[in-house]
Protein backbone atom coordinates (compact mmCIF):
# COMPACT_ATOMS: atom_id res chain seq x y z
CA UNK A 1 -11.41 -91.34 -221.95
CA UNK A 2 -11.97 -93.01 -225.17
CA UNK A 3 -11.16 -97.13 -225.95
CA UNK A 4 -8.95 -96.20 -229.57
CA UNK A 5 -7.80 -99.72 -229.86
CA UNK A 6 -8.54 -103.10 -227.78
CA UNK A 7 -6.76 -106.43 -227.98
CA UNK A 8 -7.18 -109.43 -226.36
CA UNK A 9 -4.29 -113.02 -225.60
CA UNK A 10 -3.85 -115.63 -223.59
CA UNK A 11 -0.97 -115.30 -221.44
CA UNK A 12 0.67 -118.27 -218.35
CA UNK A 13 1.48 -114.98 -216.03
CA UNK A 14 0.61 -111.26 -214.96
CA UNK A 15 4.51 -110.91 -215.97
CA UNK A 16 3.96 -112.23 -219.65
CA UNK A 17 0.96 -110.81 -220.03
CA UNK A 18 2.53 -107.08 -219.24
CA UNK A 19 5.19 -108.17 -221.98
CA UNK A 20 3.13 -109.24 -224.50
CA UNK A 21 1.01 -106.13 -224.26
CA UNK A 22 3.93 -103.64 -224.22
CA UNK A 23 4.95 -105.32 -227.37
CA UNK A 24 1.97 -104.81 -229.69
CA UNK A 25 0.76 -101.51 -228.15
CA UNK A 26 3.19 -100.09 -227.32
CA UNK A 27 4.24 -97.30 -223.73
CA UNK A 28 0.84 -96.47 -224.00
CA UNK A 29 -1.06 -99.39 -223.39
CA UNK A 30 -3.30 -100.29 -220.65
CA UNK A 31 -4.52 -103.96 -219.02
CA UNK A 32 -8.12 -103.29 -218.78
CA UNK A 33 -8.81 -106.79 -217.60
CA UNK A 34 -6.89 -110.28 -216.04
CA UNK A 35 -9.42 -113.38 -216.05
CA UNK A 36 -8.09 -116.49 -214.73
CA UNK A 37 -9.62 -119.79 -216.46
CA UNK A 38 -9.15 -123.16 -216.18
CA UNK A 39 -8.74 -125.86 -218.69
CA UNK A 40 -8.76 -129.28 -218.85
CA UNK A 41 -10.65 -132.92 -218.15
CA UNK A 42 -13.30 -132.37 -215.74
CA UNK A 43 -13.05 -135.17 -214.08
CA UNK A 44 -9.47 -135.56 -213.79
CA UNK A 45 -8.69 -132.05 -211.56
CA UNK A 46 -4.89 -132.00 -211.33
CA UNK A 47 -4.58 -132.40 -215.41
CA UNK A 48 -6.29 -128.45 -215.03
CA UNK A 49 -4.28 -125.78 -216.50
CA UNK A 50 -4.48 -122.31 -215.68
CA UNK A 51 -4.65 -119.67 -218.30
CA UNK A 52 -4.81 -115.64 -218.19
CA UNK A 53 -7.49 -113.81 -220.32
CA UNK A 54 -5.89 -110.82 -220.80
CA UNK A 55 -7.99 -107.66 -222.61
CA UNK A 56 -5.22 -105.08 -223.32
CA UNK A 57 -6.05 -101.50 -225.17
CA UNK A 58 -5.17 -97.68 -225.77
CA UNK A 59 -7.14 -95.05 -224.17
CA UNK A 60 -7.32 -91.28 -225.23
CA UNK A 61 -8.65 -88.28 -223.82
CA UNK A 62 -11.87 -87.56 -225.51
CA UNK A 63 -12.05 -84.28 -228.05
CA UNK A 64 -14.84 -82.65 -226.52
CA UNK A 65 -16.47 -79.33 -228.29
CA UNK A 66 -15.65 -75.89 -226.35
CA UNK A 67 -18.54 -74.66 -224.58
CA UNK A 68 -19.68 -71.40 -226.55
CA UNK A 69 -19.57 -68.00 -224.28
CA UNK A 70 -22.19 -65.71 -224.81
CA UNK A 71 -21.11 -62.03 -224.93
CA UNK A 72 -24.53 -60.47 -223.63
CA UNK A 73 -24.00 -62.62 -220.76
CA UNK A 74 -20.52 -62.45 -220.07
CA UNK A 75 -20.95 -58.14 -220.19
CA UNK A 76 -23.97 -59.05 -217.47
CA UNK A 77 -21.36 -60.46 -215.31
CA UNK A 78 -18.51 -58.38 -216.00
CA UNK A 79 -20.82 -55.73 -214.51
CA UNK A 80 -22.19 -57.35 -211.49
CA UNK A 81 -18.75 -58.51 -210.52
CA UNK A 82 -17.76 -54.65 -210.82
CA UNK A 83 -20.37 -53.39 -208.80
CA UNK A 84 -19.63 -56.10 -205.97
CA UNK A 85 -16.46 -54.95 -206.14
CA UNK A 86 -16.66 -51.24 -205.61
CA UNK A 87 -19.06 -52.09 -202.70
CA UNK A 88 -17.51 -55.08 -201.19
CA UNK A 89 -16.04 -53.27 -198.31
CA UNK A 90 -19.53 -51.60 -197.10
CA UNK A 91 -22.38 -54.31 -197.72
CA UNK A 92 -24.53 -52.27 -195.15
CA UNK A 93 -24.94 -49.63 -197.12
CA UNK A 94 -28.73 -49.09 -197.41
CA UNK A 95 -27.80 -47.63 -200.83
CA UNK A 96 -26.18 -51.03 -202.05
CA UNK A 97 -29.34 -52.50 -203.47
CA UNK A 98 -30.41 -49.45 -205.74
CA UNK A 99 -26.92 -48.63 -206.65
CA UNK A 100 -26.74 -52.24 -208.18
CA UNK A 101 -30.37 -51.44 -209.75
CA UNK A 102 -29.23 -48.74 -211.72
CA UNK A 103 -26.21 -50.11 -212.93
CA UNK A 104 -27.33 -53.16 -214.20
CA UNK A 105 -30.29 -52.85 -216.93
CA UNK A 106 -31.39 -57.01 -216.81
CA UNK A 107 -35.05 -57.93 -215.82
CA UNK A 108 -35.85 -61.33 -213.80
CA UNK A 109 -39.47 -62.53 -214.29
CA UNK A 110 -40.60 -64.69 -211.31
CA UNK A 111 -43.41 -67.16 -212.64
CA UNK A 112 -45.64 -67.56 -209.11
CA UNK A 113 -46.32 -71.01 -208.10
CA UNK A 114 -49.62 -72.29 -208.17
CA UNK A 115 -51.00 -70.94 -205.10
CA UNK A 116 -50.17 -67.24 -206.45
CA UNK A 117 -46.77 -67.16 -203.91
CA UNK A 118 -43.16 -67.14 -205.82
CA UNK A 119 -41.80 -70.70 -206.10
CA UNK A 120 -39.11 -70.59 -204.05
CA UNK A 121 -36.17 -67.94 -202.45
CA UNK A 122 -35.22 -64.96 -204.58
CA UNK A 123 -32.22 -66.00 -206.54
CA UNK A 124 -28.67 -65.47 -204.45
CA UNK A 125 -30.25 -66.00 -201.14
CA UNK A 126 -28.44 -68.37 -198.78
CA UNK A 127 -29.87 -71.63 -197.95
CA UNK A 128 -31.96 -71.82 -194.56
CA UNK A 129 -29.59 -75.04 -193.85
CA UNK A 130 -26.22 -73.66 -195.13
CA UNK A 131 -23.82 -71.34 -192.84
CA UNK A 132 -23.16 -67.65 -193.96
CA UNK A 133 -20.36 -67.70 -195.66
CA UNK A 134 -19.55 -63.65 -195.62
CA UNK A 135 -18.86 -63.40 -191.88
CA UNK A 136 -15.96 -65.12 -191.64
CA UNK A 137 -13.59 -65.79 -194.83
CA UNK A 138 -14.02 -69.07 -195.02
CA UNK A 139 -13.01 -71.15 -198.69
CA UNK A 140 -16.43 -71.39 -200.59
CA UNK A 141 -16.26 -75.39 -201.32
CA UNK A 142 -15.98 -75.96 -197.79
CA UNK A 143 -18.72 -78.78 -197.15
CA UNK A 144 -21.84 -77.19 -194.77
CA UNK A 145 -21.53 -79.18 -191.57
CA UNK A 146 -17.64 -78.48 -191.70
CA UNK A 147 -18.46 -74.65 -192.65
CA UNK A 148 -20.71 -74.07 -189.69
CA UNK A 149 -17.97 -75.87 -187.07
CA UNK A 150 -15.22 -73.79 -188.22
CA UNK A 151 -17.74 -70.33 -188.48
CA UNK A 152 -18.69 -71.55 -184.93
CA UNK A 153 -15.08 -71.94 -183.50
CA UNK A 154 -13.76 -68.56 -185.50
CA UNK A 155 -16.60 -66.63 -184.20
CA UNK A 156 -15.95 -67.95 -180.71
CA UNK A 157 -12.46 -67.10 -180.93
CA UNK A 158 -12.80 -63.16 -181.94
CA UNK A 159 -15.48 -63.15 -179.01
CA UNK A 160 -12.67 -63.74 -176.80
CA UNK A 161 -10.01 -61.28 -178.67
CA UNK A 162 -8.10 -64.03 -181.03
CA UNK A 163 -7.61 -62.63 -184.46
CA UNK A 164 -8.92 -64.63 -187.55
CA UNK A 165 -4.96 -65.27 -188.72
CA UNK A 166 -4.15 -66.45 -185.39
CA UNK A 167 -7.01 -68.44 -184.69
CA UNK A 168 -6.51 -70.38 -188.00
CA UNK A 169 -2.72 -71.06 -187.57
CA UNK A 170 -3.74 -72.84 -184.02
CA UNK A 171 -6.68 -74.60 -185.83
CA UNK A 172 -4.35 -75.62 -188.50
CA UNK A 173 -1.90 -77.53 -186.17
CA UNK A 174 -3.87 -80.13 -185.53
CA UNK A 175 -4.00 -81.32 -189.14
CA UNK A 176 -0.32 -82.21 -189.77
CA UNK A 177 3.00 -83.26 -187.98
CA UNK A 178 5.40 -81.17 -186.36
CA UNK A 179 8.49 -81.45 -188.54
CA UNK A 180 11.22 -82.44 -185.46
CA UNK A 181 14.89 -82.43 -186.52
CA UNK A 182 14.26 -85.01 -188.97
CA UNK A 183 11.13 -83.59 -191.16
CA UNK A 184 11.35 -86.58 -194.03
CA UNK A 185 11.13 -89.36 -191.47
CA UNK A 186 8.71 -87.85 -189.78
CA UNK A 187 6.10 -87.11 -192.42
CA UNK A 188 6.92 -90.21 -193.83
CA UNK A 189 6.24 -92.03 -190.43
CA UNK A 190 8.32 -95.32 -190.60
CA UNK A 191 10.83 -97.14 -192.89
CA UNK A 192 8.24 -99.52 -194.48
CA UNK A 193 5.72 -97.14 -195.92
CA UNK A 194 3.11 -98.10 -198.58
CA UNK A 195 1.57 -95.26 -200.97
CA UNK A 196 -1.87 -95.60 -202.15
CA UNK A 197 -4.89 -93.60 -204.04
CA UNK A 198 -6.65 -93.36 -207.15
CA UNK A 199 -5.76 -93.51 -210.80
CA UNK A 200 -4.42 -89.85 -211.90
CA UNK A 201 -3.58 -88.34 -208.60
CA UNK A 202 -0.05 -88.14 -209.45
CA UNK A 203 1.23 -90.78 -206.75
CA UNK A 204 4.10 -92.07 -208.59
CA UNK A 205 5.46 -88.44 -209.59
CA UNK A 206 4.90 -87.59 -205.66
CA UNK A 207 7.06 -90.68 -204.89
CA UNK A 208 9.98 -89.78 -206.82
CA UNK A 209 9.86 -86.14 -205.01
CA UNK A 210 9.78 -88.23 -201.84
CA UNK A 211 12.86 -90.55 -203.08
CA UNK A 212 14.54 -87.51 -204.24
CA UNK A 213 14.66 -85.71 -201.03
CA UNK A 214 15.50 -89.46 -199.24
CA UNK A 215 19.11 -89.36 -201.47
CA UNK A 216 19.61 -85.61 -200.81
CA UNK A 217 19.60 -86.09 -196.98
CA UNK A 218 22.42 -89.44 -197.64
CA UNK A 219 19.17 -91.59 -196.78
CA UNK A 220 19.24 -95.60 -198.05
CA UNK A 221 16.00 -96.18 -199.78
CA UNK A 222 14.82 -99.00 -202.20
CA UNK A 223 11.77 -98.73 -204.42
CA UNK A 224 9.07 -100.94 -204.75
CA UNK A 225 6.13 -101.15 -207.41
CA UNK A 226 3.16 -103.50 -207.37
CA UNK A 227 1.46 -101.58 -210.40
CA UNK A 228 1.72 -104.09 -213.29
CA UNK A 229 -1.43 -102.89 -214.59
CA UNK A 230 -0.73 -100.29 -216.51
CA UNK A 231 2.15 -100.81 -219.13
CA UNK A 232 4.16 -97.60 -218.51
CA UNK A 233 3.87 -97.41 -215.16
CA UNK A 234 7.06 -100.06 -214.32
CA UNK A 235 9.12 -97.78 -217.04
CA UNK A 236 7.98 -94.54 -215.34
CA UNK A 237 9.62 -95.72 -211.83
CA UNK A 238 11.80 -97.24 -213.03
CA UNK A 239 13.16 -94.14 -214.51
CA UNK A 240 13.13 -92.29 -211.90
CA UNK A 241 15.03 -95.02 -209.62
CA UNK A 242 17.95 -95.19 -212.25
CA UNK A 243 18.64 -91.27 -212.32
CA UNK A 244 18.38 -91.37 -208.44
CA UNK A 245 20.83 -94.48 -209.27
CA UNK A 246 18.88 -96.44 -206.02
CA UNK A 247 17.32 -99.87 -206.05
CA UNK A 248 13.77 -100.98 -207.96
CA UNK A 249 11.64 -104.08 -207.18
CA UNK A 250 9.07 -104.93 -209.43
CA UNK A 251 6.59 -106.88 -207.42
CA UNK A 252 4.48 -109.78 -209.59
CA UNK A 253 2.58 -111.11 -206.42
CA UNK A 254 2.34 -110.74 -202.81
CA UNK A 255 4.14 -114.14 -201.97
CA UNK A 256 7.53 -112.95 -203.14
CA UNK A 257 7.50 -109.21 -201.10
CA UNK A 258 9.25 -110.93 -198.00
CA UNK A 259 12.23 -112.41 -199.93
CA UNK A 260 12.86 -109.13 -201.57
CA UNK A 261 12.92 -107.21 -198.33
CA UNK A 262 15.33 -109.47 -197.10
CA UNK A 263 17.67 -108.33 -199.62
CA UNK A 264 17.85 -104.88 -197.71
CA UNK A 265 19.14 -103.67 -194.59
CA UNK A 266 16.70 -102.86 -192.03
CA UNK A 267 17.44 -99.25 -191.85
CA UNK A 268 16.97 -99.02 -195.55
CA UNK A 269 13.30 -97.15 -196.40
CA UNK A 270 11.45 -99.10 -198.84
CA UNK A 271 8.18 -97.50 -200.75
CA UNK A 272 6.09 -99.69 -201.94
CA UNK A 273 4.09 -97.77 -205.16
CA UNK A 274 0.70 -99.32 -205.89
CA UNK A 275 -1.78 -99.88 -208.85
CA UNK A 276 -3.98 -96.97 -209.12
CA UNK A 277 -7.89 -98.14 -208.68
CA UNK A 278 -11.58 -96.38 -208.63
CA UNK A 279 -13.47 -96.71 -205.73
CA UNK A 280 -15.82 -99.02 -207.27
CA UNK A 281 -12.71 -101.54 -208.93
CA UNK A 282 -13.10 -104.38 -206.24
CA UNK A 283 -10.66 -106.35 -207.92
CA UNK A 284 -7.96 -103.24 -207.50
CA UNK A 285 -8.89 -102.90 -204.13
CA UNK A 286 -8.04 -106.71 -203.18
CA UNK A 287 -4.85 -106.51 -204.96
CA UNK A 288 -3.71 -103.64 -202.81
CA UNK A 289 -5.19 -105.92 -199.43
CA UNK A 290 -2.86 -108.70 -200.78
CA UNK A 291 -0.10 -106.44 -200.98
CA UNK A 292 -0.43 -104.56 -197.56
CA UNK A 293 -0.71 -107.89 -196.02
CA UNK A 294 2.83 -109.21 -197.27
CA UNK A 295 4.47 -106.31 -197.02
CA UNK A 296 3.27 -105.20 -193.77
CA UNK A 297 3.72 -101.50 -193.79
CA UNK A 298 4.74 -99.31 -190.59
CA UNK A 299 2.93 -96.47 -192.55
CA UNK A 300 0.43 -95.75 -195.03
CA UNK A 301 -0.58 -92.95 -196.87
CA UNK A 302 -3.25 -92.18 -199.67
CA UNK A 303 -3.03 -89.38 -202.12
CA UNK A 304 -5.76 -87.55 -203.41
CA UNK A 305 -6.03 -84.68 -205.66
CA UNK A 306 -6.98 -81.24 -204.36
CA UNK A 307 -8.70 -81.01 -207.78
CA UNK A 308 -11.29 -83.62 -207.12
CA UNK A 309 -15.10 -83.30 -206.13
CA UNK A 310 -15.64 -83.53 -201.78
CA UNK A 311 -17.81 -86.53 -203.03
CA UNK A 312 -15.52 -88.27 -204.73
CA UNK A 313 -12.63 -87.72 -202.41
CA UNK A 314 -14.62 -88.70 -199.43
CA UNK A 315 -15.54 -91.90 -201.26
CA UNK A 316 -12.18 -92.87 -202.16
CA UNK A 317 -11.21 -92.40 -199.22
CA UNK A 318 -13.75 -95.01 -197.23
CA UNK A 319 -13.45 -97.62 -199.77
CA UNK A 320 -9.35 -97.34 -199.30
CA UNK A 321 -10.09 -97.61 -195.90
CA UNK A 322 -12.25 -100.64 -196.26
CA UNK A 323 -9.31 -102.34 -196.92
CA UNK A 324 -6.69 -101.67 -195.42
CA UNK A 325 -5.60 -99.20 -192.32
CA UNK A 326 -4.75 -95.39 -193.58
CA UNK A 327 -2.52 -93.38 -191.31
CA UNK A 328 -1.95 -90.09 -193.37
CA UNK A 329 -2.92 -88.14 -196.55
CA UNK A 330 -0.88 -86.62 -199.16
CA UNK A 331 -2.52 -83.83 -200.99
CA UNK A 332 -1.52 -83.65 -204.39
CA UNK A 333 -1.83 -81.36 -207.05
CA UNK A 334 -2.57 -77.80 -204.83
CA UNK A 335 -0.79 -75.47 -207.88
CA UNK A 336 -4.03 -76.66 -210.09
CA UNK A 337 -7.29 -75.19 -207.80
CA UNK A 338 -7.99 -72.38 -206.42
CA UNK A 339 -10.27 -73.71 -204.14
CA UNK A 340 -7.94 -74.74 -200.84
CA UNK A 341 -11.68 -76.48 -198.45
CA UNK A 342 -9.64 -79.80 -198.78
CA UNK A 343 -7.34 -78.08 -196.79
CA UNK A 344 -9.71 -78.29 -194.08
CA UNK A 345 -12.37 -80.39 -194.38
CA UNK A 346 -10.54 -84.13 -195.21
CA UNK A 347 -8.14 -84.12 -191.66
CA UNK A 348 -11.56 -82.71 -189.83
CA UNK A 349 -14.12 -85.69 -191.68
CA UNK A 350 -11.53 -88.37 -191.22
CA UNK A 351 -9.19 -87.92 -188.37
CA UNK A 352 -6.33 -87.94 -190.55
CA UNK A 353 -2.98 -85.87 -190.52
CA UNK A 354 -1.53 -84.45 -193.80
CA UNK A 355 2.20 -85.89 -194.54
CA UNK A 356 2.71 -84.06 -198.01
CA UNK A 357 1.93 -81.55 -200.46
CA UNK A 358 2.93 -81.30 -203.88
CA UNK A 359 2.36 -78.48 -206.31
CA UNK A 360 3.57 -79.32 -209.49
CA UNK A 361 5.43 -81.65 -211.47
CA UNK A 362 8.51 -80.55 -211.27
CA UNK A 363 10.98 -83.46 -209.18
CA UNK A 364 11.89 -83.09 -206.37
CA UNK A 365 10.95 -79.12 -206.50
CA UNK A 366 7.26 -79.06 -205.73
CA UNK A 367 6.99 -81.06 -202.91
CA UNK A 368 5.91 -79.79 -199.21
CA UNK A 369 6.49 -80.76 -196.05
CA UNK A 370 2.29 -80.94 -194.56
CA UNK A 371 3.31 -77.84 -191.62
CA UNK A 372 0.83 -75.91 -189.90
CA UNK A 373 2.60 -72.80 -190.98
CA UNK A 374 2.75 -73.70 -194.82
CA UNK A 375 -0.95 -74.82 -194.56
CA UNK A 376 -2.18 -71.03 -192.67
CA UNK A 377 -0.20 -69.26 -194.92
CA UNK A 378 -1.58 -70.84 -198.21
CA UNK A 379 -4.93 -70.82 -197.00
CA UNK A 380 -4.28 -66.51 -195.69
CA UNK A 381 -2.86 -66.04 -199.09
CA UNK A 382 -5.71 -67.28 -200.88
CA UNK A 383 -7.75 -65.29 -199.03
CA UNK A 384 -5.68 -62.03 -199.58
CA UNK A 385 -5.31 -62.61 -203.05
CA UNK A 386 -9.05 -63.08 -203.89
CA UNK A 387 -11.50 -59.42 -203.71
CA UNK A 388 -13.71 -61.55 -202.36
CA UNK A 389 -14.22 -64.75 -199.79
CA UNK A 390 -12.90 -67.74 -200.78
């Protein structure tokens, strides 16, 4: 992201200063910082004042150049992929090695290392450390320690006669609810449930799909935002609470969440949306602490993409948790990877059960209840539908 145009104003409160910024930039403006200052006689404390320092701007995606492909390459490949192919189904073939020989017509020169041996494993090899991945069909970006526990259980399991499909359905069940007569309350886990994660993850979209299928089922639901940061955010919920024609709070501070739940029934389910944050945005992070603590959720859920990096999942993840309790995980954006390892490895790292998927944008369409049978048959159909392991 690129900083096209920055402002910066004084404003009394968050409230104003979300007005004033909306006004000169525009739906697509962004608070990229609140400082509080005070002004005044030193000596004479309760003449102080308290102003907002409020640097407001317009970010773009960057224009970055295509990568160039290289056609003597990309033939290379084309070719190795074809040989793998035909021979996929009969790797012990002694034959394998020199049928790939002759077929491809590329050179490798090893440079030795300086004690005349070559510097390290020949080029493909598996890692002394890292399980084999082509015994079992296990997704590729599966992290190595989970990798080797599943490998371990699955191999376990066809020792004593359970077929891979089977084996993974059963594993799968622990990772998610089972749906009941009531699947929505259930997933969601309470009436009071705050939604949290990080910025892009689609959270807001996901609670719309969630609000949608609330009104379908005759459900009373209210919803709440605390995400004044970003200047389209309040429009974007708000939009979607006047087509569902339900109730929208627009939450300024913590201190004023218990008066507006009072305005509700008690059997009424009330979302609470939050600011998006990075794992490294302290000052995010002890908004959303505020927040949980006044409005006391029964339930709370963070959303992360299935596009994003193990690394940066897991650490979004532990700094969430830092701060306040996390009950379950709602995996967003599944129609945009082909690579399903979150699947697995976030309920077995952190003890967590999956409430929802979503796979697409589309509201209240692409939304899925988190099922053991939904999650086996994704994962089988990935499998099926790639000619080779995950």
């Amino acid at each position: 992201m690129q900083l096209v145009k920055e402002i910066e104003f004084q404003a009394t409160t968050e409230q104003e200063a979300y007005q004033r910024a909306r006004e000169r930039l525009g739906p697509d403006g962004v608070i990229l910082s609140i400082q509080t200052v005070f002004t005044g006689f030193r000596f004479l404390p309760f003449l102080k004042k308290k102003k907002l320092v409020v640097r407001a701007g317009i970010l773009e995606e960057e224009n970055r150049p295509r990568p160039t492909i290289d056609p003597d390459l990309e033939r290379k490949q084309l070719e190795v992929l074809k040989v793998l192919l035909e021979h996929k189904t009969d790797r012990k073939k002694a034959a394998f090695p020199e049928i790939l020989s002759e077929k491809i017509c590329d050179r490798v020169e090893v440079s030795p290392s300086p004690t005349g041996s070559p510097s390290g494993p020949p080029a493909g090899s598996p890692k002394p450390d890292s399980p084999e991945r082509l015994r079992l069909p296990l997704p590729e970006d599966l992290p190595d320690a989970c990798a080797r526990s599943l490998s371990e259980e699955a191999e376990r399991a066809l020792q004593e006669g359970l077929p891979f499909d089977a084996w993974l359905r059963r594993k799968v069940e622990g990772f998610c609810e089972k749906p009941g007569d009531d699947p929505l309350s259930v997933h969601l886990g309470g009436k009071r449930v705050m939604i949290l994660g990080p910025t892009g993850v689609g959270k807001t979209t996901t609670i719309a799909k969630i609000a949608a299928l609330a009104v379908q089922q005759g459900k009373q639901i209210a919803l709440f935002t605390s995400d004044n940061y970003r200047v389209s955010a309040v429009d974007q919920i708000r939009t979607f609470a006047r087509v569902l024609n339900i109730p929208f709070e627009v939450v300024n501070g913590g201190a004023e969440i218990p008066s507006l739940i009072e305005r509700y029934p008690k059997e009424t389910l009330i979302i609470m949306d939050t600011v998006g944050f990075g794992f490294r945005e302290t000052d995010r992070l002890e908004r959303i602490r505020e927040i949980h603590a006044y409005f006391c959720p029964e339930v709370t859920h963070v959303a992360v993409s299935a596009t994003g990096k193990p690394r940066d999942i897991k650490a979004s993840i532990e700094s969430t948790r830092s701060v306040v309790p996390i009950h379950k995980v709602i995996l967003t954006k599944i129609d945009e990877t082909c690579s399903y390892g979150s699947l697995l490895w976030i309920p077995m790292t952190f003890g967590l059960p999956f409430s929802f998927f979503t796979t697409g944008q589309n509201v209240p369409r692409d939304i899925q209840f988190a099922t053991a049978s939904w999650m086996a048959q994704t994962l089988l159909d990935a499998r099926s539908a790639s000619d080779v392991p995950w």
